[in-house]
N, C-alpha and C. Protein backbone atom coordinates (compact mmCIF):
# COMPACT_ATOMS: atom_id res chain seq x y z
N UNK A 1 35.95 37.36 -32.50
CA UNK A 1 35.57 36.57 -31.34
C UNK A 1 34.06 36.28 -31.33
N UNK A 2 33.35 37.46 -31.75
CA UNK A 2 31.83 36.99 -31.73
C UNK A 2 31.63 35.55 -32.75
N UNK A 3 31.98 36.10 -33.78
CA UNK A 3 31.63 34.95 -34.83
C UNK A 3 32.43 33.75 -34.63
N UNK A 4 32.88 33.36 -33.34
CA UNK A 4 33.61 32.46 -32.93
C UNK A 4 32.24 31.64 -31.90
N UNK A 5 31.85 32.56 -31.22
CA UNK A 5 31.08 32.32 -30.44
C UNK A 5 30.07 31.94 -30.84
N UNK A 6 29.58 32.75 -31.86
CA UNK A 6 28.29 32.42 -32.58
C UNK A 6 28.34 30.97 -33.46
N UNK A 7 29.40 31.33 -34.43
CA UNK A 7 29.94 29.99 -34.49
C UNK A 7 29.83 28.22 -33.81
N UNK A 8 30.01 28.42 -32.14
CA UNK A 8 30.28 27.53 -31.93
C UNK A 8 28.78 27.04 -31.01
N UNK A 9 28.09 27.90 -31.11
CA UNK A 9 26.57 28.16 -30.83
C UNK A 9 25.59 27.31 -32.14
N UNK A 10 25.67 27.68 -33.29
CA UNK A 10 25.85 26.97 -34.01
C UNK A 10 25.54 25.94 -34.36
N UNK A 11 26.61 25.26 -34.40
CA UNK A 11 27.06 23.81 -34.12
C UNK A 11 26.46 23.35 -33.10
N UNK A 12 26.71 23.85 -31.89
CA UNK A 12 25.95 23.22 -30.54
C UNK A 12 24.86 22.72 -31.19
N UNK A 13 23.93 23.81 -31.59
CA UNK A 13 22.65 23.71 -31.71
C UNK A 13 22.02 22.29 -33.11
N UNK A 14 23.24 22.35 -33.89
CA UNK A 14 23.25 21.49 -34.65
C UNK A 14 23.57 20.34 -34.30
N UNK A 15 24.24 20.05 -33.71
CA UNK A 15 24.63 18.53 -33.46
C UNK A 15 24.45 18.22 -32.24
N UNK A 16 23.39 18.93 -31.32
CA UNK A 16 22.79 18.34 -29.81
C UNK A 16 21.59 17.59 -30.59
N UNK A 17 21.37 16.74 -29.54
CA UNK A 17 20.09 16.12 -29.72
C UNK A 17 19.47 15.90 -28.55
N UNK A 18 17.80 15.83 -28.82
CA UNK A 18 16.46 16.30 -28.20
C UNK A 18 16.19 15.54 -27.05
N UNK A 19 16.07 15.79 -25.62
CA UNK A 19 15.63 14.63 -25.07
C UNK A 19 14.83 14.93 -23.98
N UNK A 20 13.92 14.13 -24.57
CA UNK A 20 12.19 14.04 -23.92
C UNK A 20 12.37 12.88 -23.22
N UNK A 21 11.45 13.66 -21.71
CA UNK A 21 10.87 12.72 -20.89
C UNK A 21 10.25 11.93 -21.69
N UNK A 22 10.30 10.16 -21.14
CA UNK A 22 9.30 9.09 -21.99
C UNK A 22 8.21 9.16 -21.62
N UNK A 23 7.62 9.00 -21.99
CA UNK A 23 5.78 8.67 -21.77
C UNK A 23 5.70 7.85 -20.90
N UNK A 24 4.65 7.92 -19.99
CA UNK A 24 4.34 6.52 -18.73
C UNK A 24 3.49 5.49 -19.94
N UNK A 25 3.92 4.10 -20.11
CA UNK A 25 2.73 3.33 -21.28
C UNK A 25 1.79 3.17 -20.14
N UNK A 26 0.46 3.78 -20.33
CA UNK A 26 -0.41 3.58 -19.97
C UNK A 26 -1.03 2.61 -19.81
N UNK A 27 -0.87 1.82 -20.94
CA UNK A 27 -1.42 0.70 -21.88
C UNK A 27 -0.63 -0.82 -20.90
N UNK A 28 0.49 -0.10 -20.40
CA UNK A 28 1.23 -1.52 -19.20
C UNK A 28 0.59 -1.64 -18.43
N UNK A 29 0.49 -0.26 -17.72
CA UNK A 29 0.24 0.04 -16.22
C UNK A 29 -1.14 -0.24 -16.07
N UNK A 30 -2.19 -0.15 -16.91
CA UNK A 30 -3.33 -0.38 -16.80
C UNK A 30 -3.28 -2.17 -17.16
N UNK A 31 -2.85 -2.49 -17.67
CA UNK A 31 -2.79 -4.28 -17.86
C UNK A 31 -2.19 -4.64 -16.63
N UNK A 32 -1.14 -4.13 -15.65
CA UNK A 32 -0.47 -4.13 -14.44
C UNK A 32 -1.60 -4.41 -13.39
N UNK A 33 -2.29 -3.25 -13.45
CA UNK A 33 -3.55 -3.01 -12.30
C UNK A 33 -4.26 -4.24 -12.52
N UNK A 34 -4.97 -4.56 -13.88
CA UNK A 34 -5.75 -5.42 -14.03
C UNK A 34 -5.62 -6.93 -13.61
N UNK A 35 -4.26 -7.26 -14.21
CA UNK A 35 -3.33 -8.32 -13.67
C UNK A 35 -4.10 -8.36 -12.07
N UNK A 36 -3.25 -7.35 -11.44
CA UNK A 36 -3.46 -7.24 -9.59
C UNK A 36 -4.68 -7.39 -9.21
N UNK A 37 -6.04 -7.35 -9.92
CA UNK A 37 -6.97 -7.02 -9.91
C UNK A 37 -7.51 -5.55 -8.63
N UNK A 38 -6.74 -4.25 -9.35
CA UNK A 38 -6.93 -3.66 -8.88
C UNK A 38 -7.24 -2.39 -9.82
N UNK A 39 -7.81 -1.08 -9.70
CA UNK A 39 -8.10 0.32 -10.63
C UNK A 39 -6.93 0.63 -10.69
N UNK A 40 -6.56 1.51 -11.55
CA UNK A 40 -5.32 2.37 -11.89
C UNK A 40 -4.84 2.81 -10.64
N UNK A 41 -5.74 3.80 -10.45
CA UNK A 41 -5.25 4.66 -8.96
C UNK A 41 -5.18 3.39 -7.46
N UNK A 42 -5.76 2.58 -7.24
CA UNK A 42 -5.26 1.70 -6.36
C UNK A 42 -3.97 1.11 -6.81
N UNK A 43 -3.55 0.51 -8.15
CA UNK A 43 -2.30 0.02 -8.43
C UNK A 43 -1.03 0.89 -8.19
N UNK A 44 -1.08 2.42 -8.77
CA UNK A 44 0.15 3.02 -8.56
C UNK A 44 0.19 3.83 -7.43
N UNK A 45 -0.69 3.91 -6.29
CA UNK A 45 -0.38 4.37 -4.98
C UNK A 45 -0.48 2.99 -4.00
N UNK A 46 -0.41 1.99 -4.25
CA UNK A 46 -0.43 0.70 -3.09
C UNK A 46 -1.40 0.59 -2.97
N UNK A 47 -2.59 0.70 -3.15
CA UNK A 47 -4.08 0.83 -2.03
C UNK A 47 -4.74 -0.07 -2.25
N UNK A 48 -5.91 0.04 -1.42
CA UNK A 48 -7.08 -1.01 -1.67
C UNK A 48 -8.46 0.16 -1.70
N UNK A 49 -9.14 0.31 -2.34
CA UNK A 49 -10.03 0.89 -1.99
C UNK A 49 -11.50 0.96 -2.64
N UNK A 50 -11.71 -0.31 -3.23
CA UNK A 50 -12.85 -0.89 -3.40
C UNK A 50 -12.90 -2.41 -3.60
N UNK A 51 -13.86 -3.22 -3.23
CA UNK A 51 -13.68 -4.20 -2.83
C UNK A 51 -15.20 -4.90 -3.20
N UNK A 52 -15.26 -5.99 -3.61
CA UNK A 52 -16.54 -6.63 -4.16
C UNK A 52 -17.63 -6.93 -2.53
N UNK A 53 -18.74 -6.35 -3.03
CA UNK A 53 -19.79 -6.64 -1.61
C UNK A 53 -19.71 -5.88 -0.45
N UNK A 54 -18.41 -4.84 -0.60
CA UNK A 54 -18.71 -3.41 0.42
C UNK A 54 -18.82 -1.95 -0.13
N UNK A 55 -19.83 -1.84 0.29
CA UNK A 55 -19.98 -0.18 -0.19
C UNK A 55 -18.99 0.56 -0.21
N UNK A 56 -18.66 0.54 1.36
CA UNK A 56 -17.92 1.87 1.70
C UNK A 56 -16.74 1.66 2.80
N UNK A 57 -15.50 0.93 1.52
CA UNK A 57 -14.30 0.35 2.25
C UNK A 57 -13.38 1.27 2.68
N UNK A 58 -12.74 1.34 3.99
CA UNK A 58 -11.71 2.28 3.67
C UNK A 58 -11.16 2.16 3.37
N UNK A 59 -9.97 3.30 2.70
CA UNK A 59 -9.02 2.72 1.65
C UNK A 59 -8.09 2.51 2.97
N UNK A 60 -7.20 1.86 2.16
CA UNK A 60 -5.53 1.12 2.76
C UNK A 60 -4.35 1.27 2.39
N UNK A 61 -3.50 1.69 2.57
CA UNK A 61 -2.37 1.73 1.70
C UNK A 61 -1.26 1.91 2.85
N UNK A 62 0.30 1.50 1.72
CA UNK A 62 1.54 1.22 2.49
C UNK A 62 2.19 1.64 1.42
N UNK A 63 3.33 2.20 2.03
CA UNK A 63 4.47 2.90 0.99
C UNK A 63 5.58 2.67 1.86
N UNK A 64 6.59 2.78 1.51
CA UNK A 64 8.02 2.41 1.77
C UNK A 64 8.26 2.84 3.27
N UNK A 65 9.46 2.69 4.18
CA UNK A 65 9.92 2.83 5.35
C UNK A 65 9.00 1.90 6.33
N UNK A 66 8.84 0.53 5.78
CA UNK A 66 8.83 -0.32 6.60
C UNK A 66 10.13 -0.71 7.57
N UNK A 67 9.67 -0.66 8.99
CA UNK A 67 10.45 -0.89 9.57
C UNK A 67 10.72 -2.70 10.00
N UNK A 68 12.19 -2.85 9.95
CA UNK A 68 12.84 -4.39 10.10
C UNK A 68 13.88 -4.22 11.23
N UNK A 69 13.60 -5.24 11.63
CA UNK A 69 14.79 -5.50 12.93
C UNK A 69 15.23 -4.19 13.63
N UNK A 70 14.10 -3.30 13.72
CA UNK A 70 14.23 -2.29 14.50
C UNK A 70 14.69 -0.89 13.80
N UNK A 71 14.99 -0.67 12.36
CA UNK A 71 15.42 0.14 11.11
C UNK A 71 14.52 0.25 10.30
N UNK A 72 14.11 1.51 9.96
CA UNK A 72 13.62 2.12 8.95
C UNK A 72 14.48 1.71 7.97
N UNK A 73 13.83 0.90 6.89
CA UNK A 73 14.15 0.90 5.65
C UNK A 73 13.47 1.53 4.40
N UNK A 74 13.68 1.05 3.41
CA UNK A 74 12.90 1.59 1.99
C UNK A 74 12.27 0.18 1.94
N UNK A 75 12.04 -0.61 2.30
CA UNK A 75 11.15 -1.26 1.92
C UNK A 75 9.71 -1.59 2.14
N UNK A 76 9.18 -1.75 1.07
CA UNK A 76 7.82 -1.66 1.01
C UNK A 76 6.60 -3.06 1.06
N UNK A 77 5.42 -2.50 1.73
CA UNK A 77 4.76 -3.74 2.55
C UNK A 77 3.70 -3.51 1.24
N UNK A 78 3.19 -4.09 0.55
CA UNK A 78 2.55 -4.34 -1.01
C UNK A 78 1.02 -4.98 -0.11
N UNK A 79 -0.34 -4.09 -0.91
CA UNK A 79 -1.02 -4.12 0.20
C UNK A 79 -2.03 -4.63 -1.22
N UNK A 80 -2.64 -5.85 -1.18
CA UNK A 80 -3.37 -6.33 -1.96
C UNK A 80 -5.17 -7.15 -1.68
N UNK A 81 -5.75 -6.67 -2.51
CA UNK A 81 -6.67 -7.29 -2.30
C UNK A 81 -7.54 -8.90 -1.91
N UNK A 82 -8.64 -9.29 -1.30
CA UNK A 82 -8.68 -10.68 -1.23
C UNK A 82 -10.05 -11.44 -1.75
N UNK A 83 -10.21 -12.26 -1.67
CA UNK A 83 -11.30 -13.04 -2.17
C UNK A 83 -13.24 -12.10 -1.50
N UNK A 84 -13.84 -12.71 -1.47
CA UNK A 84 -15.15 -12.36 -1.29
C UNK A 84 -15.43 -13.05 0.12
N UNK A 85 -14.81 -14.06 0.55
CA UNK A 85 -14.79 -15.19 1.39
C UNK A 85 -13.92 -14.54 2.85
N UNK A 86 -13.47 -14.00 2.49
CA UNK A 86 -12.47 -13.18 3.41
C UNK A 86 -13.20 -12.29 4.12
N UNK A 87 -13.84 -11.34 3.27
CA UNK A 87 -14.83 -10.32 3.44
C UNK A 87 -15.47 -10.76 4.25
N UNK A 88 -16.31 -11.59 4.11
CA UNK A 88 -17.30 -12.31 4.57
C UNK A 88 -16.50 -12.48 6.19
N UNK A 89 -15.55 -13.04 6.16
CA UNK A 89 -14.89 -13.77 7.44
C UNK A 89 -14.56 -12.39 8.35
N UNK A 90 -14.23 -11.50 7.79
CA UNK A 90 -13.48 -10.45 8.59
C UNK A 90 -14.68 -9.73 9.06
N UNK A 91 -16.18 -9.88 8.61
CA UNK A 91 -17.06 -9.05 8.25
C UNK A 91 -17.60 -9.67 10.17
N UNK A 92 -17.54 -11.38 9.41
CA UNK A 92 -17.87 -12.40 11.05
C UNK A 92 -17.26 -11.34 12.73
N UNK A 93 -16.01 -11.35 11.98
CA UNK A 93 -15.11 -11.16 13.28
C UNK A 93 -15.29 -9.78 13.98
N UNK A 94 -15.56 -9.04 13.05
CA UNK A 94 -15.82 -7.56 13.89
C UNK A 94 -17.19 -7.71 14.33
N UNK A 95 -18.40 -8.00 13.84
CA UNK A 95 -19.28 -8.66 14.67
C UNK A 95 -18.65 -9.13 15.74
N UNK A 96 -18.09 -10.38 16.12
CA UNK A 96 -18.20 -11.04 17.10
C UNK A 96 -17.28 -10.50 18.27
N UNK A 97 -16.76 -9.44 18.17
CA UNK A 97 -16.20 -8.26 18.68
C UNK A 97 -16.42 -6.75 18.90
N UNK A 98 -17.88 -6.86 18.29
CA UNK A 98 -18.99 -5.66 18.96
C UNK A 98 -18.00 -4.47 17.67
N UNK A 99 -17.32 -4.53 16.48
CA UNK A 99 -16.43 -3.37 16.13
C UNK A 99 -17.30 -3.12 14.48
N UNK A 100 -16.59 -2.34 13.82
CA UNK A 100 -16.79 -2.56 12.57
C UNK A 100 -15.66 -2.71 11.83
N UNK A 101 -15.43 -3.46 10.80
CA UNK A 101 -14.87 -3.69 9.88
C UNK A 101 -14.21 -2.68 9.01
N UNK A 102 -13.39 -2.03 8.95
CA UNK A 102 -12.70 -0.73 8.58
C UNK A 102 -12.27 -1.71 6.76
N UNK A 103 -11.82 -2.24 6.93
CA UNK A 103 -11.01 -3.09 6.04
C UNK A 103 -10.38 -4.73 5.94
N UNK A 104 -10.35 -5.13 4.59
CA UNK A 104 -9.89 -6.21 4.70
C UNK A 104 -8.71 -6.31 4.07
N UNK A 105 -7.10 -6.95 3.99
CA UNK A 105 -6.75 -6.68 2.63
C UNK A 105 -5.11 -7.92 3.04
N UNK A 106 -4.81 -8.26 2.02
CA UNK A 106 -3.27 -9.40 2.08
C UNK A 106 -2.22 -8.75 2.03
N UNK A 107 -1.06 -8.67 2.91
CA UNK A 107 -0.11 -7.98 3.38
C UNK A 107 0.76 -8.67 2.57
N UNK A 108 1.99 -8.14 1.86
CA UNK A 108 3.20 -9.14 1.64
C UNK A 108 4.45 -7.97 1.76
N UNK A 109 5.30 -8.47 2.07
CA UNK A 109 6.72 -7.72 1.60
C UNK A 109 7.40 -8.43 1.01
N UNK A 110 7.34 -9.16 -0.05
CA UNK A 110 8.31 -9.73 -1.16
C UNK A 110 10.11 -9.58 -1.16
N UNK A 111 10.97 -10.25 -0.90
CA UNK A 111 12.12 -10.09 -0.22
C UNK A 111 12.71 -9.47 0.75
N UNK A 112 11.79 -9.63 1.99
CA UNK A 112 12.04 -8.45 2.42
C UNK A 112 11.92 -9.65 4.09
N UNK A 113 13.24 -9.96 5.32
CA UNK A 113 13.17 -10.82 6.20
C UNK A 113 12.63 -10.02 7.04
N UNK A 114 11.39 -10.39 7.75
CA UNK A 114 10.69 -9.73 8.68
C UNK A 114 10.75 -10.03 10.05
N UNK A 115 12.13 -9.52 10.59
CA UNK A 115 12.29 -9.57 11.84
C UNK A 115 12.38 -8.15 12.87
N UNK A 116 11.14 -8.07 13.90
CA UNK A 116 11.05 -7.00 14.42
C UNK A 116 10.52 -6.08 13.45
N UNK A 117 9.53 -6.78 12.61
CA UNK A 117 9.14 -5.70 11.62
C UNK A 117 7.88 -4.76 12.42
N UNK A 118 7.89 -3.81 11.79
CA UNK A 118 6.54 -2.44 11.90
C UNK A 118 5.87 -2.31 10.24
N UNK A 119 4.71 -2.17 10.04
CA UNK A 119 4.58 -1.09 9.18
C UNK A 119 3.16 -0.21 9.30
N UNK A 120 3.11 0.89 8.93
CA UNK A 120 2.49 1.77 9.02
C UNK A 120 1.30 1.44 7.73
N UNK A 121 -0.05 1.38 8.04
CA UNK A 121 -1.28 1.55 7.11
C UNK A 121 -1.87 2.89 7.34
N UNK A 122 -1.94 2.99 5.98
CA UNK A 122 -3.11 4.58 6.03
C UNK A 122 -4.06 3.86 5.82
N UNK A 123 -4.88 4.43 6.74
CA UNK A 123 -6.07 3.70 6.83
C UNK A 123 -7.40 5.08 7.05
N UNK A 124 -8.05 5.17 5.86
CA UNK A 124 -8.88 6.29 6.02
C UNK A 124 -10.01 6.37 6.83
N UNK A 125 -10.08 7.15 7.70
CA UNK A 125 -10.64 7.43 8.49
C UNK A 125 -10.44 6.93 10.03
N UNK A 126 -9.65 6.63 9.90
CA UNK A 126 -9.33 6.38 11.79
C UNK A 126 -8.53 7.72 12.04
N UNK A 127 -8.96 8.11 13.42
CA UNK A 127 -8.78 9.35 14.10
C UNK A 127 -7.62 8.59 15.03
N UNK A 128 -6.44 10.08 15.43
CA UNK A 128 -6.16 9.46 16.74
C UNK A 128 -6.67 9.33 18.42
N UNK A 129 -6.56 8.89 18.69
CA UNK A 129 -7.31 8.13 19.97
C UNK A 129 -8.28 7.20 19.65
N UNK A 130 -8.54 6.68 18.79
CA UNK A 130 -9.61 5.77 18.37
C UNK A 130 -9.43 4.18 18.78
N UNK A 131 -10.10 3.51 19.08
CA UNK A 131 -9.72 2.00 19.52
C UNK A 131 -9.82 1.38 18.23
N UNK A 132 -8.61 0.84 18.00
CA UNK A 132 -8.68 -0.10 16.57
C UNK A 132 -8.08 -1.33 16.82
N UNK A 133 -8.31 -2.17 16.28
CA UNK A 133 -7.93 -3.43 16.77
C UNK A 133 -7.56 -4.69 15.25
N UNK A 134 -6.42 -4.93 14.85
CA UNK A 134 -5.86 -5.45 13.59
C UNK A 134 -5.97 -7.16 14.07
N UNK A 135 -6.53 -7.73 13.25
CA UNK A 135 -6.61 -9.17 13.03
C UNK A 135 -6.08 -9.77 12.00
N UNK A 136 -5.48 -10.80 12.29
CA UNK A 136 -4.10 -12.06 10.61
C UNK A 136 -5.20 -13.07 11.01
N UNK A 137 -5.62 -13.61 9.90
CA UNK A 137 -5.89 -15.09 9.71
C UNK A 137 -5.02 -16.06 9.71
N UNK A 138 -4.83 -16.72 10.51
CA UNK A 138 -3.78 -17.84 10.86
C UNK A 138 -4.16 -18.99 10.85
N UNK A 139 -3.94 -19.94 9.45
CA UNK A 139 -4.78 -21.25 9.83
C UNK A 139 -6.36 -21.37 9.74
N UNK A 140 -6.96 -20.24 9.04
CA UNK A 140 -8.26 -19.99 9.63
C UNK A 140 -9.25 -19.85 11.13
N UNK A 141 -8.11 -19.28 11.46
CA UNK A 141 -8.06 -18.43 12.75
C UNK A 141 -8.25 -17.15 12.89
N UNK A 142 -8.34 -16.64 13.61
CA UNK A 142 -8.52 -15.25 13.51
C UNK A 142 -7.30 -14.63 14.93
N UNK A 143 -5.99 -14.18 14.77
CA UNK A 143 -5.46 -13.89 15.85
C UNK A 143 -5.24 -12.49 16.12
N UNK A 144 -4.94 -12.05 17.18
CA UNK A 144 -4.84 -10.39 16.88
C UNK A 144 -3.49 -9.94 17.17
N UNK A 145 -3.14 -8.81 16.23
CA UNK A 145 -1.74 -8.18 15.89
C UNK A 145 -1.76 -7.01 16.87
N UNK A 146 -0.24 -6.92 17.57
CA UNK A 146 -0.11 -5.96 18.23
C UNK A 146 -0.04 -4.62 17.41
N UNK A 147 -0.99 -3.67 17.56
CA UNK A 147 -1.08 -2.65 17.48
C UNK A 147 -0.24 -1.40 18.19
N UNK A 148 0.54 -0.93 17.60
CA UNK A 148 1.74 -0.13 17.89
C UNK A 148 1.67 1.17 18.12
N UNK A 149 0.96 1.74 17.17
CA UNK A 149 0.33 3.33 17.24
C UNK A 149 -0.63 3.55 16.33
N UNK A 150 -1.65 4.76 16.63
CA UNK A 150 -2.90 5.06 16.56
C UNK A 150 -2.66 6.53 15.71
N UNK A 151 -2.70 6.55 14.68
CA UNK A 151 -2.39 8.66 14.42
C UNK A 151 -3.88 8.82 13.11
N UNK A 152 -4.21 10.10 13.08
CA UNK A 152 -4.73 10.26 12.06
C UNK A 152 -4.49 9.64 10.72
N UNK A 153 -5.48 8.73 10.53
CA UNK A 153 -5.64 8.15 8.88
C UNK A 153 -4.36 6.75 9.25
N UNK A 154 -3.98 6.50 10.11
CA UNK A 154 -2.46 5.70 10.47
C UNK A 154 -2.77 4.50 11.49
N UNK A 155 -2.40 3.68 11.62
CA UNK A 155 -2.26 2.95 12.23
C UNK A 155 -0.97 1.54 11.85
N UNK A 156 -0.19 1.49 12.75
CA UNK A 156 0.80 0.74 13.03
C UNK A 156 0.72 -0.49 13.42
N UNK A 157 1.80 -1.22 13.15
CA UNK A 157 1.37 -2.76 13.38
C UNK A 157 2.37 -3.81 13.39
N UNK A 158 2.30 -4.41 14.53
CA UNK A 158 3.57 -5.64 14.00
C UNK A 158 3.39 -6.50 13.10
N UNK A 159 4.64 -6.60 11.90
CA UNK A 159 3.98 -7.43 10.71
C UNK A 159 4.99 -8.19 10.68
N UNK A 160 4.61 -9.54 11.15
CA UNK A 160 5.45 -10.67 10.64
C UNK A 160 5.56 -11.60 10.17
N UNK A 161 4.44 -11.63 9.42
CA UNK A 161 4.36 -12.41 8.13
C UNK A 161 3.51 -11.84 7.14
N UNK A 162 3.37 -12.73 5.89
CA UNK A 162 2.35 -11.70 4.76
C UNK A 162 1.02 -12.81 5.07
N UNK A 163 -0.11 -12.05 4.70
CA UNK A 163 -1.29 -13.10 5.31
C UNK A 163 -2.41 -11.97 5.21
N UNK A 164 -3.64 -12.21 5.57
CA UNK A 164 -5.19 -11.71 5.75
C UNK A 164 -4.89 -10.72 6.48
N UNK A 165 -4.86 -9.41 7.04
CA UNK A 165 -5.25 -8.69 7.69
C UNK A 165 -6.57 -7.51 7.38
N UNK A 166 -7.21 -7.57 8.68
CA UNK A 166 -8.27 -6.64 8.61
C UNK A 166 -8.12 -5.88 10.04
N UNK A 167 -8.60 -4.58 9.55
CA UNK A 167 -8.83 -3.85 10.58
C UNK A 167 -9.96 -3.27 11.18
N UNK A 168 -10.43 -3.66 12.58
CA UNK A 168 -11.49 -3.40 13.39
C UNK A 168 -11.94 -2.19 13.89
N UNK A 169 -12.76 -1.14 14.03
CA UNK A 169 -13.10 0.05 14.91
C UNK A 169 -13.94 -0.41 15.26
């Protein structure tokens, strides 16, 4: 019985084959980022967190459980960078609203029907209780988004369309 066992041990060992986790290609994911025009680490966590002509942006980011038509889903609000011109514009508006400029950055959810949507930005450094105040460029407008909730590093937002948003303190 042993040499049955051993036997069939064996064999196992002979005719299994090896299987390795694949490698992440680096070599994509970094052509990926670049594409987006974004760093590695902003591309594979959502973020924004440097930006041409601001020192000291906060970062931004969105990850899945955007909420639609009143449901938490898995879908995700893709949080991308914008021109220099934008900057500039969003830079106008918190001026002309006594705030500062936390961030600038282009919202999209790519198949995704945005009715009764929410989504949640980490947004570094906002405290809760803090007055923050989210602006969409509309038309080259500047309109303001209802702001939903306030939490550490968080802030909430009605998102119903993809477009310019910046956020004010």
């Amino acid at each position: 019985m042993k040499k049955l066992i051993a036997l069939s041990f064996a064999l196992a060992l002979t005719f299994s084959t090896t299987v390795c986790a694949a490698e992440p290609n680096l070599d994509k994911i970094d052509t990926l980022a670049s594409e987006a025009e974004k760093s590695l680490p902003e591309y594979v966590a959502n973020a924004v967190s440097e930006m041409e002509g601001i020192d000291a942006v906060s970062t931004v980011a969105s990850a899945s459980n955007l909420v639609t038509d009143g449901k938490t889903t898995n879908a995700t609000c893709v949080v991308g960078k914008v021109e220099t011109g934008a900057i500039e514009y969003a830079q106008q508006k918190a001026a002309a609203v006594g705030g500062n400029m936390l961030a600038v950055v282009e919202l999209t959810a790519p198949g995704v029907t945005l009715v009764d949507a929410q989504v949640t930005l980490n947004v570094v450094g906002v405290k809760a209780g803090d007055t923050v105040s989210v602006y969409k460029s509309v038309k080259g407008e500047w309109t303001a988004v209802d702001v939903v909730a306030i939490a550490d590093d968080a802030v909430t937002i009605k998102f119903d369309s993809k477009g310019i948003y910046t956020v004010i303190k």
